[in-house]
N, C-alpha and C. Protein backbone atom coordinates (compact mmCIF):
# COMPACT_ATOMS: atom_id res chain seq x y z
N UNK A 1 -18.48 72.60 47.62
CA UNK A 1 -19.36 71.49 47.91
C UNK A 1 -18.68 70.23 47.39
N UNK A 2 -18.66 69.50 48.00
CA UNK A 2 -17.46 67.91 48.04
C UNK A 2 -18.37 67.17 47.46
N UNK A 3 -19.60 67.00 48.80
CA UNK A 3 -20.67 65.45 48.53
C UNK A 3 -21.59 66.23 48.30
N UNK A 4 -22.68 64.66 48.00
CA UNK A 4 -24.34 64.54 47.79
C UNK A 4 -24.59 65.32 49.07
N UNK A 5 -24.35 64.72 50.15
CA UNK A 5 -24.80 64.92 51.27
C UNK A 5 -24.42 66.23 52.12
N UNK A 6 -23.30 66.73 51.44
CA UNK A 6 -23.13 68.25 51.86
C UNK A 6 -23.84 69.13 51.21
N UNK A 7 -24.50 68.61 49.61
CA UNK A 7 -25.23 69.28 49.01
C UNK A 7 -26.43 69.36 49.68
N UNK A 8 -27.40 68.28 50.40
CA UNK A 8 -28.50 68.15 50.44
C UNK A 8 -28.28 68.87 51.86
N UNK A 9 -28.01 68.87 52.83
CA UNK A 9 -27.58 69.70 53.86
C UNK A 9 -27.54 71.21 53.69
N UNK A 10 -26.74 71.79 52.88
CA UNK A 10 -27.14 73.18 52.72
C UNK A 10 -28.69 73.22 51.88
N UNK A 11 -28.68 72.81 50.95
CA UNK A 11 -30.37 72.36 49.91
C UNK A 11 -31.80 72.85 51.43
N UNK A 12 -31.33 71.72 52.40
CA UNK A 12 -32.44 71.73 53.39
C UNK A 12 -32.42 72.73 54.55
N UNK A 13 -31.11 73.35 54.82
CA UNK A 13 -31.23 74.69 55.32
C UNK A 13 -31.40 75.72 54.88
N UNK A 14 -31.10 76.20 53.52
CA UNK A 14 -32.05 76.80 53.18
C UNK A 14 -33.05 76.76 52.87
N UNK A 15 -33.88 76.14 52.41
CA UNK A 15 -35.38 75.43 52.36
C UNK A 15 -35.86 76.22 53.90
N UNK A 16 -35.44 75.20 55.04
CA UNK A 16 -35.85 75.43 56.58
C UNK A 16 -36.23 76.74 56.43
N UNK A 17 -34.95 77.76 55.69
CA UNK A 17 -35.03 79.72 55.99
C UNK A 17 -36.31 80.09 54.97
N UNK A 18 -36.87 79.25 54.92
CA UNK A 18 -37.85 79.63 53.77
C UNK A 18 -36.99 80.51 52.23
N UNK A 19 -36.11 79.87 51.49
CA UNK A 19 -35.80 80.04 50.60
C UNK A 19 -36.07 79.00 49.66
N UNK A 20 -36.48 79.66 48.81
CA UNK A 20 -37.21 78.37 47.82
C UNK A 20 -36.48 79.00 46.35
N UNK A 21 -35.75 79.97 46.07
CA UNK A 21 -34.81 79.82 45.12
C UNK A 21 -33.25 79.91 45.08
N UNK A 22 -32.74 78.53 44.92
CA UNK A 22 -31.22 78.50 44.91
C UNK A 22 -30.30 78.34 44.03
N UNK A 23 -29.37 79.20 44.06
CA UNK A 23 -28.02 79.25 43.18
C UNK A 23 -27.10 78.66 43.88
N UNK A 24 -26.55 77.55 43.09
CA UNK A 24 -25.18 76.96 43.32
C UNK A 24 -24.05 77.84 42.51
N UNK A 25 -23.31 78.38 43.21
CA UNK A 25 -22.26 78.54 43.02
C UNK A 25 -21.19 77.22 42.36
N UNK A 26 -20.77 76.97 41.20
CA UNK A 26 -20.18 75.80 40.81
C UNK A 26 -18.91 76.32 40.08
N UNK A 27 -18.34 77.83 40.08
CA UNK A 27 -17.01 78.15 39.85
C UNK A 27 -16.00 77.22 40.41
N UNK A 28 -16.07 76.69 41.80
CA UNK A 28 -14.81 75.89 41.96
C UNK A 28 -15.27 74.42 41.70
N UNK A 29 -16.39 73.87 41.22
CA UNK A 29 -16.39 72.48 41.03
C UNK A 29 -15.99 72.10 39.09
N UNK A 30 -15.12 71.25 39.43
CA UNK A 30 -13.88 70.64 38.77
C UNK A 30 -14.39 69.97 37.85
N UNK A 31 -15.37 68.84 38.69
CA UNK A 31 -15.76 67.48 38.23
C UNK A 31 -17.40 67.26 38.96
N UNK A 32 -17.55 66.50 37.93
CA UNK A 32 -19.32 65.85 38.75
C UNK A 32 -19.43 64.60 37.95
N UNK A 33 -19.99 63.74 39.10
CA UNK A 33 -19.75 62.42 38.41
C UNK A 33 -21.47 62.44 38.62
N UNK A 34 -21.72 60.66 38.45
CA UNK A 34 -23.26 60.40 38.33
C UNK A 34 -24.16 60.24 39.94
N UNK A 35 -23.57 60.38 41.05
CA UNK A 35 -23.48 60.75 42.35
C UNK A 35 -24.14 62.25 42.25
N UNK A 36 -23.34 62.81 42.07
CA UNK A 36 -23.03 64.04 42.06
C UNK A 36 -24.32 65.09 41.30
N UNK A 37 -24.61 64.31 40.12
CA UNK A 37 -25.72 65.00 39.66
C UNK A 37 -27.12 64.74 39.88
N UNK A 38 -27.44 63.21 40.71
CA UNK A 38 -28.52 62.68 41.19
C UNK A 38 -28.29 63.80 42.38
N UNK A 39 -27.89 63.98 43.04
CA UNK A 39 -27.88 64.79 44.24
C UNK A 39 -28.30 66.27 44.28
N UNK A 40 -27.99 66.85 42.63
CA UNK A 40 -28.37 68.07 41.98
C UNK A 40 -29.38 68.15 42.24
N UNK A 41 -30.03 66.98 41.24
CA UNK A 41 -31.51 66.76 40.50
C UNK A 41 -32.03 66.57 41.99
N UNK A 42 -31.89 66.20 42.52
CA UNK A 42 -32.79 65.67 43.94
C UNK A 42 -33.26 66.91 44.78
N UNK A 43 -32.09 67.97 44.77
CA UNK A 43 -32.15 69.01 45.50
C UNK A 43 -32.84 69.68 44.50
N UNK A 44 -32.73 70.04 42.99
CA UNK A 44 -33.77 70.60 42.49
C UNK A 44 -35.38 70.38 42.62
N UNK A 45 -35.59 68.85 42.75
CA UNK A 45 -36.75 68.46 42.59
C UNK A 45 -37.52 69.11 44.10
N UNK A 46 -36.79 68.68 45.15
CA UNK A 46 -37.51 69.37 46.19
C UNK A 46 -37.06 70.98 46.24
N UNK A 47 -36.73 71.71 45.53
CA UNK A 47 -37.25 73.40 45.95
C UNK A 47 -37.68 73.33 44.85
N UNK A 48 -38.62 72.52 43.60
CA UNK A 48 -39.36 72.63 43.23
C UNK A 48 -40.84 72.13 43.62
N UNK A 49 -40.54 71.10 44.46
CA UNK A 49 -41.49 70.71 44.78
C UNK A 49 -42.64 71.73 45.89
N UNK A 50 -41.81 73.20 46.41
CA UNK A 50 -41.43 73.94 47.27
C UNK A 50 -41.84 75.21 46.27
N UNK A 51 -42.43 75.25 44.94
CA UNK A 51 -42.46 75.69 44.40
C UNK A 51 -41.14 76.97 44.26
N UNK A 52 -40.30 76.53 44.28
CA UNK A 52 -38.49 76.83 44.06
C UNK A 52 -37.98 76.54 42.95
N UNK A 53 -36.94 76.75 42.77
CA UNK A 53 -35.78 76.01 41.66
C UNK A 53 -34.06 75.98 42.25
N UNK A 54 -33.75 75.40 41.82
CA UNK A 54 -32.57 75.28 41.78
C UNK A 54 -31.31 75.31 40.70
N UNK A 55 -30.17 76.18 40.74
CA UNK A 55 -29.69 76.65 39.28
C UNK A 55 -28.00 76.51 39.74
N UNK A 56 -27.50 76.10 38.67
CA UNK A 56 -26.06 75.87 38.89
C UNK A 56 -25.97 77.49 37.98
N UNK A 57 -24.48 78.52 38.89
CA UNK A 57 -24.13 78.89 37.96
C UNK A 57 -22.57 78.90 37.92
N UNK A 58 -22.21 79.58 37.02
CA UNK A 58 -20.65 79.94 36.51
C UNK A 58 -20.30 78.79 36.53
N UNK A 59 -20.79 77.49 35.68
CA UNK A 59 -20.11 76.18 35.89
C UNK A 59 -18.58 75.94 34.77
N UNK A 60 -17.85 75.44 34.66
CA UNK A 60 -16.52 75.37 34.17
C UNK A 60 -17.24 74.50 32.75
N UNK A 61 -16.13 74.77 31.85
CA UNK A 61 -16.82 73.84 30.48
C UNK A 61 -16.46 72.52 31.12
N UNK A 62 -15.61 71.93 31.63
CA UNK A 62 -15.92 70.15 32.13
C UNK A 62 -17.08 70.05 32.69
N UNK A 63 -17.68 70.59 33.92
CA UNK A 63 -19.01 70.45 34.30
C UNK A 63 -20.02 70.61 33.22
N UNK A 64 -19.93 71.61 32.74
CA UNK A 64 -21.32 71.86 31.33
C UNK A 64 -21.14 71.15 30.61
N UNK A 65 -19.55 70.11 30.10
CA UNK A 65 -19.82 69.24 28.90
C UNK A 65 -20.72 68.02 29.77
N UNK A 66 -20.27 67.58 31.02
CA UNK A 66 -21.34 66.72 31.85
C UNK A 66 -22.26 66.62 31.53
N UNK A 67 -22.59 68.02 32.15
CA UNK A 67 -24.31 68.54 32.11
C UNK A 67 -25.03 68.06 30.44
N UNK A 68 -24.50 68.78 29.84
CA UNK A 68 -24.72 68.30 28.44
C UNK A 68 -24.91 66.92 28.39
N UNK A 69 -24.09 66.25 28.33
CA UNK A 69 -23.97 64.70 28.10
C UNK A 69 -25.16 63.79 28.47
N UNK A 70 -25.11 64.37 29.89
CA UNK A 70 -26.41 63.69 30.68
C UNK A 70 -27.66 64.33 30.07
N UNK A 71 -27.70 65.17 29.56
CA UNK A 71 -28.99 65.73 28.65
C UNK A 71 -29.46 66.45 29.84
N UNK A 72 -29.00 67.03 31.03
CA UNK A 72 -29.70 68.08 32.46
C UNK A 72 -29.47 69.43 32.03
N UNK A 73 -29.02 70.02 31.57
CA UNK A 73 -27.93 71.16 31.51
C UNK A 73 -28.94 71.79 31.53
N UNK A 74 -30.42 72.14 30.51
CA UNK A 74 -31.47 72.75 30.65
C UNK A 74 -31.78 73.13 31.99
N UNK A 75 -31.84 72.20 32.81
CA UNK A 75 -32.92 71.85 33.45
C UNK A 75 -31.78 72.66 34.61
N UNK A 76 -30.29 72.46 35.15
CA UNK A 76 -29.77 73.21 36.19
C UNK A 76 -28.60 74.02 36.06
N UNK A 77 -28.74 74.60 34.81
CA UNK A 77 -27.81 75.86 34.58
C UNK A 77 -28.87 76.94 34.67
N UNK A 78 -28.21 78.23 35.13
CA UNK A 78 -28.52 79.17 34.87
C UNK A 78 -28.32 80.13 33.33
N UNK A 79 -29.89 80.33 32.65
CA UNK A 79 -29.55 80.38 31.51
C UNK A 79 -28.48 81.32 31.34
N UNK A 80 -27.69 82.20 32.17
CA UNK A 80 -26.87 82.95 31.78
C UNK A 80 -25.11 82.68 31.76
N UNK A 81 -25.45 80.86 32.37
CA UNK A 81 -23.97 80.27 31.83
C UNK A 81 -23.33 81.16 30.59
C-alpha cells in the first residue's frame, strides 16, 4: 500500500463485501508519515463506524516507533505486534 487513497480504496471494498474487520498487512511498509496515518485513522474510523475495526499488523519497529510517537499505536496495532 503506497497512498491514502490506495488505502481508502481497498478500506471501501472491503467494507462493500460486507467485511467489517480489517487487517493491514504492514510487513513491507518502511515508513508512514502524517498523510499516511490520517488515512489509517480514517479507514479505522469508518469500519468502526460499521461496527468493524481496523488493525495494523507485523508492523516494522520504524512504523511502531511512529505509531508510538503519534500516541495511535493502541488504537491500530494488533495487540499481538
Amino acid at each position: 500500500m503506497a497512498t491514502g487513497p490506495e488505502l481508502r480504496a481497498v478500506v471501501d471494498a472491503a467494507l462493500a463485501r460486507d467485511r467489517r474487520h480489517i487487517a493491514v498487512d504492514a510487513s513491507g511498509l518502511t515508513f508512514v508519515d502524517s498523510s499516511g496515518l490520517v488515512a489509517l485513522l480514517t479507514a479505522r474510523e469508518r469500519a468502526m463506524a460499521l461496527e468493524g475495526s481496523l488493525r495494523l499488523t507485523a508492523a516494522s519497529p520504524a512504523v511502531l516507533r511512529v505509531l508510538e510517537m503519534a500516541g495511535v499505536a493502541d488504537e491500530l496495532l494488533d495487540q499481538r505486534h
